[in-house]
Protein backbone atom coordinates (compact mmCIF):
# COMPACT_ATOMS: atom_id res chain seq x y z
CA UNK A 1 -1.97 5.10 31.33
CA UNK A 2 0.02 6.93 28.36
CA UNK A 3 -1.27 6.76 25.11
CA UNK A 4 1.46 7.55 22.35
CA UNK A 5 1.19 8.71 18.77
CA UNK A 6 1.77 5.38 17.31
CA UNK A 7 -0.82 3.21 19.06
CA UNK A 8 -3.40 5.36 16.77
CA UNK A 9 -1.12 4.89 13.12
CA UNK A 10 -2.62 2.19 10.82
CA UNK A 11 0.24 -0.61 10.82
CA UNK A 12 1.65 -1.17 7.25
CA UNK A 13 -0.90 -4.04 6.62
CA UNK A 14 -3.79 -2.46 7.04
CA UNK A 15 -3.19 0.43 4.82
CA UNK A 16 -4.86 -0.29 1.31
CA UNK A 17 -3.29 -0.53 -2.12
CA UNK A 18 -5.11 2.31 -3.43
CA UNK A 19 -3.63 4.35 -0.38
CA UNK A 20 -0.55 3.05 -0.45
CA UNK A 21 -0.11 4.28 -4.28
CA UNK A 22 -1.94 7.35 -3.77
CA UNK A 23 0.16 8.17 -0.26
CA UNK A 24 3.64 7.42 -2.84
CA UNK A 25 2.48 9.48 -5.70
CA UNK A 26 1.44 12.58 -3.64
CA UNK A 27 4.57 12.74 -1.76
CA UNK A 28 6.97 12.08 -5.43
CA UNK A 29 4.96 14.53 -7.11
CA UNK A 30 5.57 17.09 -4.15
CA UNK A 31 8.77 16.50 -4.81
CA UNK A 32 9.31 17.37 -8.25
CA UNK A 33 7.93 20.59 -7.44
CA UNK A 34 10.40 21.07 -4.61
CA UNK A 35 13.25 20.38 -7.67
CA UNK A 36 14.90 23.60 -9.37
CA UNK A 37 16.49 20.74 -12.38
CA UNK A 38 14.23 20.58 -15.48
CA UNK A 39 15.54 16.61 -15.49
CA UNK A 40 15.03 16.24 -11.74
CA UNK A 41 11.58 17.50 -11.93
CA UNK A 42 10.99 15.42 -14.99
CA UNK A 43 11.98 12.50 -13.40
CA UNK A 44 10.45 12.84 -10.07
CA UNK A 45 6.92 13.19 -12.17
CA UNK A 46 7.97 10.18 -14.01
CA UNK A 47 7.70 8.27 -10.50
CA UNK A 48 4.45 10.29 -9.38
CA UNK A 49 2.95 9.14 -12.92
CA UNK A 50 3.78 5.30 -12.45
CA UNK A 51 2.27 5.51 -9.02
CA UNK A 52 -0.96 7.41 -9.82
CA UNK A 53 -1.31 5.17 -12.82
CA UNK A 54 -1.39 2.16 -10.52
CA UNK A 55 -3.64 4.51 -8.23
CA UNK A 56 -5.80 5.01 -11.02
CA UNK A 57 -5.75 1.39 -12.15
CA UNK A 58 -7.27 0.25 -8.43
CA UNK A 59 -10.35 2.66 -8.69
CA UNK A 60 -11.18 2.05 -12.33
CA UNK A 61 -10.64 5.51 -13.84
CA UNK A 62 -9.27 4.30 -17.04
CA UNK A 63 -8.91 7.18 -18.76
CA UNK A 64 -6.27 9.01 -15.87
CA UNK A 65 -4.62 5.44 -15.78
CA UNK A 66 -4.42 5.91 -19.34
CA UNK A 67 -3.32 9.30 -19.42
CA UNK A 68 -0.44 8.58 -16.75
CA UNK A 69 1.08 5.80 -18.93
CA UNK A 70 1.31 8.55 -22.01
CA UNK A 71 2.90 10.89 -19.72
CA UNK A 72 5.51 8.63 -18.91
CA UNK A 73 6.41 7.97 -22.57
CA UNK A 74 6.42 12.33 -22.80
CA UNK A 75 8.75 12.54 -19.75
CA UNK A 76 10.82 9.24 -20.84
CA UNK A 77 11.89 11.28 -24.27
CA UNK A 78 12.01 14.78 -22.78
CA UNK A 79 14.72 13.90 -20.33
CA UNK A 80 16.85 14.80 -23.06
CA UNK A 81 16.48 18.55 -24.23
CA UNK A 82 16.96 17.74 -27.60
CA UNK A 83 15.28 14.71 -28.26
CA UNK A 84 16.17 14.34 -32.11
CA UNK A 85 13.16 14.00 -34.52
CA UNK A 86 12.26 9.96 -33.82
CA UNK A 87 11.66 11.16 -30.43
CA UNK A 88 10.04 14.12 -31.20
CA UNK A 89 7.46 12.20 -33.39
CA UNK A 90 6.91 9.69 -30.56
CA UNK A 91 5.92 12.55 -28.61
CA UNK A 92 3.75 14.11 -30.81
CA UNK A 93 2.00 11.10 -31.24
CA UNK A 94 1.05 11.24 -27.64
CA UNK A 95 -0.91 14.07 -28.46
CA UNK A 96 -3.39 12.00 -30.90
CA UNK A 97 -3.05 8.98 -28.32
CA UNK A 98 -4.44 11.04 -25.74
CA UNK A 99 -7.71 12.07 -27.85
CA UNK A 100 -8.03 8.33 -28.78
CA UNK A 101 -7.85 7.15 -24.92
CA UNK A 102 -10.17 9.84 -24.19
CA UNK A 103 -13.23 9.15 -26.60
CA UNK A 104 -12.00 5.36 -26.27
CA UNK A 105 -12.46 5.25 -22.08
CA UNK A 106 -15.09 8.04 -22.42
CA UNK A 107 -16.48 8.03 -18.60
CA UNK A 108 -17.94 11.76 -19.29
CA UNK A 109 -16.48 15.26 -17.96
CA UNK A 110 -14.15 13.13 -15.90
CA UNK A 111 -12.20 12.17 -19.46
CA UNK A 112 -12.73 15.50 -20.77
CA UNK A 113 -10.77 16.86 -17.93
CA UNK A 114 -7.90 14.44 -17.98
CA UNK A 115 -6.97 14.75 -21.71
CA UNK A 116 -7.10 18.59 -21.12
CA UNK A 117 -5.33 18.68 -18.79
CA UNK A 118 -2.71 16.13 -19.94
CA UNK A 119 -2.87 18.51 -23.48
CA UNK A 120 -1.59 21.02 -20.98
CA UNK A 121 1.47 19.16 -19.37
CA UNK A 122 1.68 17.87 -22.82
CA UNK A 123 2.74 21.64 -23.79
CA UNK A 124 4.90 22.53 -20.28
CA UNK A 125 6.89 18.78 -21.04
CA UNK A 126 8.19 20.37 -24.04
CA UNK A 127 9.60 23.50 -22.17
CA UNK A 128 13.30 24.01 -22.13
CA UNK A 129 12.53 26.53 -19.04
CA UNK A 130 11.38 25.48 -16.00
CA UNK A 131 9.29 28.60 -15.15
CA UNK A 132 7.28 28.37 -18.72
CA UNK A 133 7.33 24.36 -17.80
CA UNK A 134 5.80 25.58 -14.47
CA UNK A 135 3.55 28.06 -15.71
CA UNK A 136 1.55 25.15 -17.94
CA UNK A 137 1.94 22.59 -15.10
CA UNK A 138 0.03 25.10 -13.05
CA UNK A 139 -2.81 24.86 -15.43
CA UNK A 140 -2.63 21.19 -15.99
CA UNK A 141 -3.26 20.47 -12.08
CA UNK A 142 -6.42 23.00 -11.93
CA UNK A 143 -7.74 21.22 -14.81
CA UNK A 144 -6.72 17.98 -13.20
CA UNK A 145 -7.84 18.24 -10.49
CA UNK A 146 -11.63 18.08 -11.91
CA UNK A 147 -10.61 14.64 -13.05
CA UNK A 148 -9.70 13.72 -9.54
CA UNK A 149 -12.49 14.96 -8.01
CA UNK A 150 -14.67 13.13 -10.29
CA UNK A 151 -12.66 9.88 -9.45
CA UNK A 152 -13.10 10.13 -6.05
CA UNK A 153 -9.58 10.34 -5.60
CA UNK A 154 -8.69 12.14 -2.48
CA UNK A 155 -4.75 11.21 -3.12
CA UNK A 156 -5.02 13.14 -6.47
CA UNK A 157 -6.90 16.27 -5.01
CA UNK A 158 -4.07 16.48 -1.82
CA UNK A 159 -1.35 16.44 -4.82
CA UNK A 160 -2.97 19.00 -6.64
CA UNK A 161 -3.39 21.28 -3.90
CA UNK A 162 0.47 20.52 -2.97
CA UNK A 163 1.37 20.85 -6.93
CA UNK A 164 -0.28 24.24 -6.96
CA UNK A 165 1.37 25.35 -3.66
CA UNK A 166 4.97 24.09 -4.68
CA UNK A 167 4.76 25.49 -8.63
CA UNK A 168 2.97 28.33 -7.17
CA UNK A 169 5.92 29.59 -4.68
CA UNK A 170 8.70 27.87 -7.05
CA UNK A 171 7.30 30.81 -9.46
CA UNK A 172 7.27 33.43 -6.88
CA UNK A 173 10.69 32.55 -6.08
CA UNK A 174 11.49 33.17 -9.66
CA UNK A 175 9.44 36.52 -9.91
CA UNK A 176 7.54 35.27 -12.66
CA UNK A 177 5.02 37.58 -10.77
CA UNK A 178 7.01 40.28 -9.86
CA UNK A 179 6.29 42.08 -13.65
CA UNK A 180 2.53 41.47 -12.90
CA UNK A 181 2.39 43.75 -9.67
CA UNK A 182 5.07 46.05 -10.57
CA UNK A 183 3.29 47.12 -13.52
CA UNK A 184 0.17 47.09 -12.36
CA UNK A 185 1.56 49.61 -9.25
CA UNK A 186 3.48 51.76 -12.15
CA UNK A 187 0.21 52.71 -13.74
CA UNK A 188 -1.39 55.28 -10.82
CA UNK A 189 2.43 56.84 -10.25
CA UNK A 190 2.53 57.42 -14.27
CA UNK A 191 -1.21 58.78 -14.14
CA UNK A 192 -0.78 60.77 -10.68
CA UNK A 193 2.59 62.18 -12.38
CA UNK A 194 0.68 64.32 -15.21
CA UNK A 195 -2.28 64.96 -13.28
């Protein structure tokens, strides 16, 4: 008797809603990190936010729900690189939103840890370069990632892990590093040199 691959998949029905959103936003937010276009990356976190917010929604951490829904407001006016000053207020006001959502849906370290780490996308969103945008996504998704942990969602932790990886070589890529190592390897040659 063969046994193929597919006999063994879940069908379509049987996978839950809180998979089915988690599943979605962990393969769009893999993709904005795949995305070299400020815009394109924006937007492809735009759809990773409105599916982690209904993620969120279906295991009652109100505060990351919360969070996601500001986000999409920051990436809705940053699209544009110069938003004008409306626009630039809105987003502020995220900023004082986010506190209020916090202390208002306070469920402990797990709300500490998403308003940080929304403070910190909060400060790569208003990047005009991706690698600086990068750099401050980077430390949004370790701090994050405590929140998803918390919430028990496994979804959030596999998109971490893949947000890390993707920013992580996107950087590389870039050399954003490259200044790092080559100093650090320039200091013994300089030292050896007038020995």
């Amino acid at each position: 008797m063969t046994a193929f691959l597919l006999d063994y998949l879940p069908t379509l029905t049987a996978i839950s809603p809180i998979a089915a959103t988690g599943i979605a936003g962990l393969l769009a937010g893999t993709l904005s990190t795949l995305l070299g276009d400020r815009r394109a990356i924006l937007l492809a976190q735009a759809m990773a936010s409105t599916l982690f917010l209904l993620h969120f929604l279906l295991l009652g951490a109100w505060t990351g729900m919360l969070m996601c829904a500001l986000g999409l407001v920051q990436m809705a006016v940053r699209c544009r690189l110069q938003p004008g000053r409306v626009l630039g207020l809105l987003y502020a006001l995220t900023v004082p939103a986010a506190l209020a959502v916090a202390a208002l849906t306070w469920q402990g370290p797990m709300s500490a840890l998403s308003a940080t780490g929304f403070l910190l996308a909060t400060l790569g969103r208003w990047q005009g370069a991706v690698g600086r945008m990068r750099l401050f996504f980077v430390g949004a998704t370790l701090v994050g990632s405590g929140h998803n942990l918390l919430a028990g969602s496994v979804f959030g932790l596999v998109s971490d892990a893949m947000a890390l990886t993707g920013h992580g070589l996107a950087l590389w890529r870039a050399g954003t590093f490259r200044g790092l190592f080559g100093r650090r390897s320039a200091v013994p040659a300089v030292s050896g040199a007038a020995a």
